[in-house]
Protein backbone atom coordinates (compact mmCIF):
# COMPACT_ATOMS: atom_id res chain seq x y z
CA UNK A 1 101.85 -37.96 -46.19
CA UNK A 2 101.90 -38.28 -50.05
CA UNK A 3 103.04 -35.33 -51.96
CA UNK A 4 100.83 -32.56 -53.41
CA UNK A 5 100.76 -33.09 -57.67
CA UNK A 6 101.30 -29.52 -59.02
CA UNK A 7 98.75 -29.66 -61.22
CA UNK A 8 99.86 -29.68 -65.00
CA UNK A 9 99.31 -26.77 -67.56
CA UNK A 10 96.37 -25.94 -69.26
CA UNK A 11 95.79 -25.92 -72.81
CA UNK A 12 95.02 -22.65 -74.28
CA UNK A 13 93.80 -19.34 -72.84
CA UNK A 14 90.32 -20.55 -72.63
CA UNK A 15 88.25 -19.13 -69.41
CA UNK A 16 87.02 -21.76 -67.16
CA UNK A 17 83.12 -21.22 -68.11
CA UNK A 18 83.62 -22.59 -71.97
CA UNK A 19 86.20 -25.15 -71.39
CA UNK A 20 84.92 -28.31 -73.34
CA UNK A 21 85.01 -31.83 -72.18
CA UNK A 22 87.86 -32.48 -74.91
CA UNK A 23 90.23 -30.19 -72.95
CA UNK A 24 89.19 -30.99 -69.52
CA UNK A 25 90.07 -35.02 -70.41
CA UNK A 26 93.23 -33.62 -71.98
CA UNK A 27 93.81 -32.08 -68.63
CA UNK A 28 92.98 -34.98 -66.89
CA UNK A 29 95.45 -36.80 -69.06
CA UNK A 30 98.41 -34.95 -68.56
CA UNK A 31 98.34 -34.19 -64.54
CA UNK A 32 97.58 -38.06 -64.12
CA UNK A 33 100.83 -38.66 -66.37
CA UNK A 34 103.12 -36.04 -64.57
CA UNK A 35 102.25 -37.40 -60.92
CA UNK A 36 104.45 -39.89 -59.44
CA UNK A 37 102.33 -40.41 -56.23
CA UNK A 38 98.98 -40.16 -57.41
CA UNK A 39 96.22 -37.83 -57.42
CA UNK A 40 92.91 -37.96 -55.56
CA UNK A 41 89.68 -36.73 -56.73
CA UNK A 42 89.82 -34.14 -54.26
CA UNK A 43 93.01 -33.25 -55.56
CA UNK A 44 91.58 -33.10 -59.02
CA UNK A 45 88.93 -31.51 -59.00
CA UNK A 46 90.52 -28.73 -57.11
CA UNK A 47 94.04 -28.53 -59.30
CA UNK A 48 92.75 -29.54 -62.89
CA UNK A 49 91.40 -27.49 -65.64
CA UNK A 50 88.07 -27.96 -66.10
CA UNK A 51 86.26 -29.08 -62.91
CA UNK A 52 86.29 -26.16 -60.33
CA UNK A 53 84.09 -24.65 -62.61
CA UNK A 54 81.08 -26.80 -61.52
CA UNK A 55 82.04 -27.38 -58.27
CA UNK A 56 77.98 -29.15 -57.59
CA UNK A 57 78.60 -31.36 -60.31
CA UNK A 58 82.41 -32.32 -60.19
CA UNK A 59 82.52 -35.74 -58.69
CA UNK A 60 80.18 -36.74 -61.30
CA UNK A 61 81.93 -35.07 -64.28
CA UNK A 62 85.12 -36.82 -62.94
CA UNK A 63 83.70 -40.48 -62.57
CA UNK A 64 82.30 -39.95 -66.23
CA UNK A 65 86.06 -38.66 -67.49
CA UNK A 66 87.36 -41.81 -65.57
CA UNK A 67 84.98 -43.64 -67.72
CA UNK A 68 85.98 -42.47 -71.17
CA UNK A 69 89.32 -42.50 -70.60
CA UNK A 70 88.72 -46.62 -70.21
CA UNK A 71 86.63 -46.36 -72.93
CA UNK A 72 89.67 -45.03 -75.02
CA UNK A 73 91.74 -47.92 -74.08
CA UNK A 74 93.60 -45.29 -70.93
CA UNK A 75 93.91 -47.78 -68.03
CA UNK A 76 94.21 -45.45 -64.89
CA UNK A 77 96.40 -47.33 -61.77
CA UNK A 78 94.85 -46.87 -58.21
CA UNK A 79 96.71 -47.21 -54.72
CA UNK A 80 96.50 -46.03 -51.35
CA UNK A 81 92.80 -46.45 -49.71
CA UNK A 82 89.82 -47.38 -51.38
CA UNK A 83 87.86 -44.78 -49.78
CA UNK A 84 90.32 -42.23 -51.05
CA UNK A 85 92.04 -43.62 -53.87
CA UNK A 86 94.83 -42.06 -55.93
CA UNK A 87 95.05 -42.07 -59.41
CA UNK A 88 97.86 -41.58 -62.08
CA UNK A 89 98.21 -43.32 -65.58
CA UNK A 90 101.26 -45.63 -65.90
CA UNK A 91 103.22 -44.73 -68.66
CA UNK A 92 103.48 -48.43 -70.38
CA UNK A 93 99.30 -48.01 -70.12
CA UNK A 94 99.60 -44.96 -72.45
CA UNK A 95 102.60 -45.42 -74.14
CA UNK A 96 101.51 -46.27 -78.16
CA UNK A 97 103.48 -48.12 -80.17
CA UNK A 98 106.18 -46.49 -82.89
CA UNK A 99 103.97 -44.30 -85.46
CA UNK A 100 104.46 -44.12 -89.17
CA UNK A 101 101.93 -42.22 -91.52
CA UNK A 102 102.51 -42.39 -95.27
CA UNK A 103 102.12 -38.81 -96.72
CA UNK A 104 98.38 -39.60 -97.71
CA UNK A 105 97.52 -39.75 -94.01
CA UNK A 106 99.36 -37.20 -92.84
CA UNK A 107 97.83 -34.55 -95.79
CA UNK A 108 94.82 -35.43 -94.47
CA UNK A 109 95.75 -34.79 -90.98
CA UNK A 110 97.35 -31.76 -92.38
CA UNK A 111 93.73 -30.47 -93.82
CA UNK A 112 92.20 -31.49 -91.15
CA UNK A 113 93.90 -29.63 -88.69
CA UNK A 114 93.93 -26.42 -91.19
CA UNK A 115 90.23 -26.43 -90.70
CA UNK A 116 90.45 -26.20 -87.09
CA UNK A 117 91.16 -22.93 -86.62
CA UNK A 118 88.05 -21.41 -85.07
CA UNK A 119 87.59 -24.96 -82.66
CA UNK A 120 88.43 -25.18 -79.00
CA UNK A 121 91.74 -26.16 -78.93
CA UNK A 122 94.06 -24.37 -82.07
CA UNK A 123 97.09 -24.29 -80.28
CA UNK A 124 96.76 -27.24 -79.23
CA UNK A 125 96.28 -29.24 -82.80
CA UNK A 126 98.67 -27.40 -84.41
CA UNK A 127 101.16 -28.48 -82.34
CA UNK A 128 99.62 -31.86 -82.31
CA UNK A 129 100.02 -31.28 -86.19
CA UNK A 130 103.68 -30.57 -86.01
CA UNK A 131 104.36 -33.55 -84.05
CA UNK A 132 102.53 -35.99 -86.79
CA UNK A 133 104.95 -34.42 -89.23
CA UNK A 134 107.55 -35.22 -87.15
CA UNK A 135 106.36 -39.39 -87.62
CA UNK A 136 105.68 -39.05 -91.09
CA UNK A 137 107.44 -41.53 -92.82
CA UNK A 138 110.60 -40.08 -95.28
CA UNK A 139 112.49 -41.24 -98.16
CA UNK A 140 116.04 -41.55 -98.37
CA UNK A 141 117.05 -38.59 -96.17
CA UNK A 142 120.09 -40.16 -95.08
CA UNK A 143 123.28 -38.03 -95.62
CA UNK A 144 123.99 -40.65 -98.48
CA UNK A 145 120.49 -41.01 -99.90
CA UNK A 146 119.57 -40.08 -103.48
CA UNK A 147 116.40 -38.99 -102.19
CA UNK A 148 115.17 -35.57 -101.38
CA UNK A 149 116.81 -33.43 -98.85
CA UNK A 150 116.04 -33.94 -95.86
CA UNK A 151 114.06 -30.52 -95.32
CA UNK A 152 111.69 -31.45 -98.20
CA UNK A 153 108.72 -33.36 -96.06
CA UNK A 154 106.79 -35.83 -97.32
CA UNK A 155 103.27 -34.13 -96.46
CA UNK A 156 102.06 -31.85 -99.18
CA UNK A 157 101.56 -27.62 -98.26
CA UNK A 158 97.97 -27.96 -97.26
CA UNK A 159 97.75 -25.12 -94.65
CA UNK A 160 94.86 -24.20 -97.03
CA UNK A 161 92.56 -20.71 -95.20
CA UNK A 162 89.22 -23.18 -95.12
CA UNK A 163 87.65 -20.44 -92.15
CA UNK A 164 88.07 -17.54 -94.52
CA UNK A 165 90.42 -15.42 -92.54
CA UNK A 166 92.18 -14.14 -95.47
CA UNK A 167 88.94 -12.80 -96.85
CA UNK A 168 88.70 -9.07 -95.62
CA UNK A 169 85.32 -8.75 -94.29
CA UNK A 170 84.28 -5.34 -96.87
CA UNK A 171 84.70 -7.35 -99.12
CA UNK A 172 82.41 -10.18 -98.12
CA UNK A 173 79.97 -7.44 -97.59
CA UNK A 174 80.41 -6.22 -101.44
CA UNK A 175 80.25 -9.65 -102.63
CA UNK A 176 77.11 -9.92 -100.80
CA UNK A 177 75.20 -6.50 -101.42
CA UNK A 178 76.62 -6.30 -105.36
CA UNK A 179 78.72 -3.19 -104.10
CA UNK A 180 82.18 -2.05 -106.25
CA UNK A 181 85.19 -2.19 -104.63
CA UNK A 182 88.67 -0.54 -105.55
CA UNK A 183 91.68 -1.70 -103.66
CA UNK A 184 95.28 -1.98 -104.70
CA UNK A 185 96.87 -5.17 -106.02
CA UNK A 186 100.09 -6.63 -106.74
CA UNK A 187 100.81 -8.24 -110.38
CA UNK A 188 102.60 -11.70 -110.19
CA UNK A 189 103.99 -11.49 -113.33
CA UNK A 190 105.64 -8.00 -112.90
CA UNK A 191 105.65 -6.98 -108.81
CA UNK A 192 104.00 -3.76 -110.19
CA UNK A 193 101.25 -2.24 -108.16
CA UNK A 194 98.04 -0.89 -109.38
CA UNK A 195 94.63 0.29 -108.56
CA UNK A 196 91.92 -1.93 -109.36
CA UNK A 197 87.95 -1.05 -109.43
CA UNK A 198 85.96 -3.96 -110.05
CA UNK A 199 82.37 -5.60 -109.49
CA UNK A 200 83.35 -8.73 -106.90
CA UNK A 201 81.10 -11.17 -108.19
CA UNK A 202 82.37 -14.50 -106.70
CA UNK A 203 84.81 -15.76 -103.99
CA UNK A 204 86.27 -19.33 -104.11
CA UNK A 205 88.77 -21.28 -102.85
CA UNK A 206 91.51 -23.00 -105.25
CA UNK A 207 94.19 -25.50 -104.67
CA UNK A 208 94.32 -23.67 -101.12
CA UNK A 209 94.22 -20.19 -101.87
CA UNK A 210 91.24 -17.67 -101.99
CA UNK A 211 90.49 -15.97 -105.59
CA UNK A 212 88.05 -13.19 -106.28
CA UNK A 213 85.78 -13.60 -109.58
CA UNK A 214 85.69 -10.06 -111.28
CA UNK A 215 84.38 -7.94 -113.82
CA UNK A 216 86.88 -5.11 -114.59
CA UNK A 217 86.15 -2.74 -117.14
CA UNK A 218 83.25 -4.99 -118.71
CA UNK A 219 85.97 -8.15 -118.59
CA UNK A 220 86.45 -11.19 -116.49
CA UNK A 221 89.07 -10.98 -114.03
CA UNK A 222 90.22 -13.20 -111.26
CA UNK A 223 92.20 -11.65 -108.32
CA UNK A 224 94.25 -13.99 -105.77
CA UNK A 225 93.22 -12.76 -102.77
CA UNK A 226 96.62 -12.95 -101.03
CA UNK A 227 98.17 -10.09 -103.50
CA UNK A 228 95.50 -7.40 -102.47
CA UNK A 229 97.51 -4.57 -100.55
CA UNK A 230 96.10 -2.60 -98.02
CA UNK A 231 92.53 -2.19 -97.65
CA UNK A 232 89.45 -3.00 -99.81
CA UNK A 233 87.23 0.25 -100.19
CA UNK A 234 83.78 -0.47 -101.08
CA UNK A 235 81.88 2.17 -103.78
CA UNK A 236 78.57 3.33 -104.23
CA UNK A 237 75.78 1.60 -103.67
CA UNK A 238 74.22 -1.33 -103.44
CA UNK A 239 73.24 -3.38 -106.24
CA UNK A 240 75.14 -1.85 -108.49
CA UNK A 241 75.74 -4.87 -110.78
CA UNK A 242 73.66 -7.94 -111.95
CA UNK A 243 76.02 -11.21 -110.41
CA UNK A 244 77.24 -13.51 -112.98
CA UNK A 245 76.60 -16.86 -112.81
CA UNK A 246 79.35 -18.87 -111.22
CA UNK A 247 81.56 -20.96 -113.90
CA UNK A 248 83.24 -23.97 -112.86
CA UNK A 249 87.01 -24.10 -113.61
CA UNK A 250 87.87 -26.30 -116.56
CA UNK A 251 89.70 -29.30 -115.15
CA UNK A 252 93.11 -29.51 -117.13
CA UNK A 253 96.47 -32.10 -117.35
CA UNK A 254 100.30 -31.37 -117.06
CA UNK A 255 102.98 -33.70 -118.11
CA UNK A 256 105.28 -32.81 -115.66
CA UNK A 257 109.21 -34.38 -115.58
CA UNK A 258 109.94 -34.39 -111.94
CA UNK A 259 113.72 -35.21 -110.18
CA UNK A 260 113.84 -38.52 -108.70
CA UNK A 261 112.49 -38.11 -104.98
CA UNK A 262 111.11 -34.74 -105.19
CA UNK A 263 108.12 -32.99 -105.21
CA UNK A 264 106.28 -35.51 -103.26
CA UNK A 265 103.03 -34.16 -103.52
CA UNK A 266 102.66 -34.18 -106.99
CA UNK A 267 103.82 -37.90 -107.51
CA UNK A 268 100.74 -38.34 -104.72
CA UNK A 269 97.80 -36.06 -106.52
CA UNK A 270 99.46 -37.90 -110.20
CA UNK A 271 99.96 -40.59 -111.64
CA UNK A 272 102.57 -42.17 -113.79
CA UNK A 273 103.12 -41.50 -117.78
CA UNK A 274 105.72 -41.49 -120.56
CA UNK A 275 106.58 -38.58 -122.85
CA UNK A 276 105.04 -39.68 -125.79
CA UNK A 277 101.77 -39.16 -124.20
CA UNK A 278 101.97 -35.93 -125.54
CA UNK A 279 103.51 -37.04 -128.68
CA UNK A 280 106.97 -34.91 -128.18
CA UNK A 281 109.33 -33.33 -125.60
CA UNK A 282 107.83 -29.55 -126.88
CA UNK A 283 110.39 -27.15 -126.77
CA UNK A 284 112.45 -28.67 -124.23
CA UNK A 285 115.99 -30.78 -124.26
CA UNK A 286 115.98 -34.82 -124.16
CA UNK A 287 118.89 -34.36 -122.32
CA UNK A 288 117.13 -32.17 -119.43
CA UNK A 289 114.42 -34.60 -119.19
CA UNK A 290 117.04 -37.44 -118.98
CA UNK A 291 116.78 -39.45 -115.80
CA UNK A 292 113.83 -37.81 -114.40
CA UNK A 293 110.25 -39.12 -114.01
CA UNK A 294 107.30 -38.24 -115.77
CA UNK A 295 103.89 -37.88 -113.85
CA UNK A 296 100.55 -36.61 -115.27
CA UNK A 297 99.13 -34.46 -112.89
CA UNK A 298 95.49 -32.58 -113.37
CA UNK A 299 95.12 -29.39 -112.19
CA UNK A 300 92.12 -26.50 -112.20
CA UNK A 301 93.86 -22.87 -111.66
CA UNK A 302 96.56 -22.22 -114.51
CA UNK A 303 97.89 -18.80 -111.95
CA UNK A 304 98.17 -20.72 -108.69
CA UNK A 305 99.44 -23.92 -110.14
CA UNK A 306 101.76 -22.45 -112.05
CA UNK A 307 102.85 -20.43 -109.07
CA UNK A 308 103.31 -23.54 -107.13
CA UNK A 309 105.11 -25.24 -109.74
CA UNK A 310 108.21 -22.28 -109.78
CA UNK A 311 108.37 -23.07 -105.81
CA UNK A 312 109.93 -26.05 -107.22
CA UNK A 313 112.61 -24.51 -108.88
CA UNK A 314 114.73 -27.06 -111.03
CA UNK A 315 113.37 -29.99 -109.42
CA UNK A 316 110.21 -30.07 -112.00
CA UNK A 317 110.12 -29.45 -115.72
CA UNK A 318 106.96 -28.52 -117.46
CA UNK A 319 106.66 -30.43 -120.81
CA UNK A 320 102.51 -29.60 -121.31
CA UNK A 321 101.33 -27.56 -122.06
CA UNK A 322 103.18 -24.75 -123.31
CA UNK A 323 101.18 -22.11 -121.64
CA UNK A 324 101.61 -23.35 -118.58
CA UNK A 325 105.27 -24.03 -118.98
CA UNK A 326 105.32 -20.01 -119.70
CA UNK A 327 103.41 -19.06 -116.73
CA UNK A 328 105.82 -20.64 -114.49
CA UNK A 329 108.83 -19.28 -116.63
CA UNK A 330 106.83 -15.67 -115.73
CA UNK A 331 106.34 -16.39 -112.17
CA UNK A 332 110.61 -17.16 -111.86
CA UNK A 333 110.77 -13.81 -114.21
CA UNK A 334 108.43 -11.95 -111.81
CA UNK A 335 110.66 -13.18 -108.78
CA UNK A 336 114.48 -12.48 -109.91
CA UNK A 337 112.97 -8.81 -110.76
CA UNK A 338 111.61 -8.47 -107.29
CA UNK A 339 115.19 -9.64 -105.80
CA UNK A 340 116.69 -7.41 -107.80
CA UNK A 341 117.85 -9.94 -110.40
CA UNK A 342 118.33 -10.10 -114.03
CA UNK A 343 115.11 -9.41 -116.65
């Protein structure tokens, strides 16, 4: 007598009622890949995910799973009697062949996934996600390469909050009824914390981050969501202030000199340049910029950018523009104080 399959996990704590047909085939998938006898559709329907939920309708819901999985090029092997056969995928029928995505591909995988936070199966493409990154093709991060090291990926940080969860929801409501808020934020530059009461005009999303458009004290301010402390108190009442109209950033250029093999993602949102296309090496060394390569690289939000660029320690140099080369020397100033560093 052939040997009962245990059936294989489920994905996610979803209750039986709203499983989707993505995670019942995914199901289907794996149990039919960890049997080594088979499973029937008896067998199935009873120990995968997905189908004892309908129990009228299963037989048909498996014959049109069988279906797409041929349709997706998954061959599933029969054997034992044709009125009862038993099914498993072979794994030279699922197998793909060797996998290599260039960092454009896998950014876009990267976003893609980042979005999926509220869908059916999170768990489930994040680690999906990590395992692309795993394929992702690297440069020279042999022991002996000159490339980067081998923790520096090739897939720019795109784990960007597209569903909004970093937005707390009083403040959505403020932004939405023109209420004040006061809440208690944290200054990048210094580390200091203060208490802010302003008229939340705007939210927006920048270079992956969430920003609050202001008005503070009659003046424009922009808040980074992600250095609000504790809660956001909404004041008064509603309609408390006329909403200004909403002002596209300025789109701006950096002439960046970058280490060879580092900073990936900014060779892949740049493009190549010379230092003359700014007509001097302002205020910084030839001898620093010796050796290293110099990529133009357009950018929208001076704060976050600027932010982003520091990450990057010595591995970039800022040669334009001089403001922005200040912001990030401000950001590094901002961190040493907050370690307890030098001034």
């Amino acid at each position: 007598m052939p040997r009962r399959t245990r059936p294989a996990p489920t994905l996610g704590a979803v209750s039986e009622p709203t499983r989707s047909a993505e995670e019942r085939l995914v199901n289907l998938v794996l149990s039919l890949r960890n049997t080594e006898t088979g499973m029937s559709a008896a067998e199935i329907i009873e120990g995968v995910a997905g189908y004892a939920a309908k129990p009228a309708s299963a037989r048909r819901m498996l014959e049109r799973d069988k279906e797409m999985l041929r349709d997706l090029g998954i061959e599933l092997s029969t054997s034992g009697p044709a009125e009862e056969p038993r099914y498993r995928i072979e794994e030279g029928d699922y197998a793909l062949a060797p996998l290599h995505l260039d960092a454009a591909q896998a950014a876009a995988l990267d976003l893609a996934a980042s979005a999926w936070r509220h869908g059916t199966l999170p768990a489930t493409a994040r680690r999906a996600l990590t395992k692309l990154r795993a394929v992702t093709q690297r440069t020279g991060s042999g022991p002996d390469s000159q490339g980067p090291a081998p923790e520096e990926h090739a897939v720019p940080s795109l784990s960007a909050d597209l569903a909004g969860e970093q937005i707390p929801e009083a403040l959505v409501t403020a932004v939405d009824e023109r209420r004040l808020v006061a809440f208690d934020y944290a200054s990048a530059h210094s580390g200091t914390r203060r208490a802010r009461t302003v008229e939340p005009h705007h939210l927006r999303m920048s270079e992956g981050a969430w920003y609050l458009e202001a008005v503070e004290a009659g003046r424009r301010r922009t808040f980074r969501l992600a250095r609000i402390i504790g809660r956001v108190t909404p004041l008064g009442r509603a309609g408390a202030f006329r909403r200004s109209e909403r002002v596209a950033p300025e789109p701006r250029s950096a002439l960046l000199a970058i280490m060879p093999g580092r900073a990936l993602a900014l060779r892949l949102a740049g493009r190549s340049a010379q230092p003359s296309a700014a007509g001097h090496v302002s205020q910084v060394s030839q001898a620093a910029v010796e050796g290293r390569d110099v990529v133009a690289v357009d950018y929208t939000d001076p704060f976050s950018f600027a932010g982003a660029l520091a990450g990057l320690g010595p591995a970039v140099i800022v040669l334009e523009p001089a403001e922005l080369r200040e912001a990030v020397v401000e950001h590094l100033r901002g961190a040493a104080r907050a370690c307890g560093g030098e001034r």
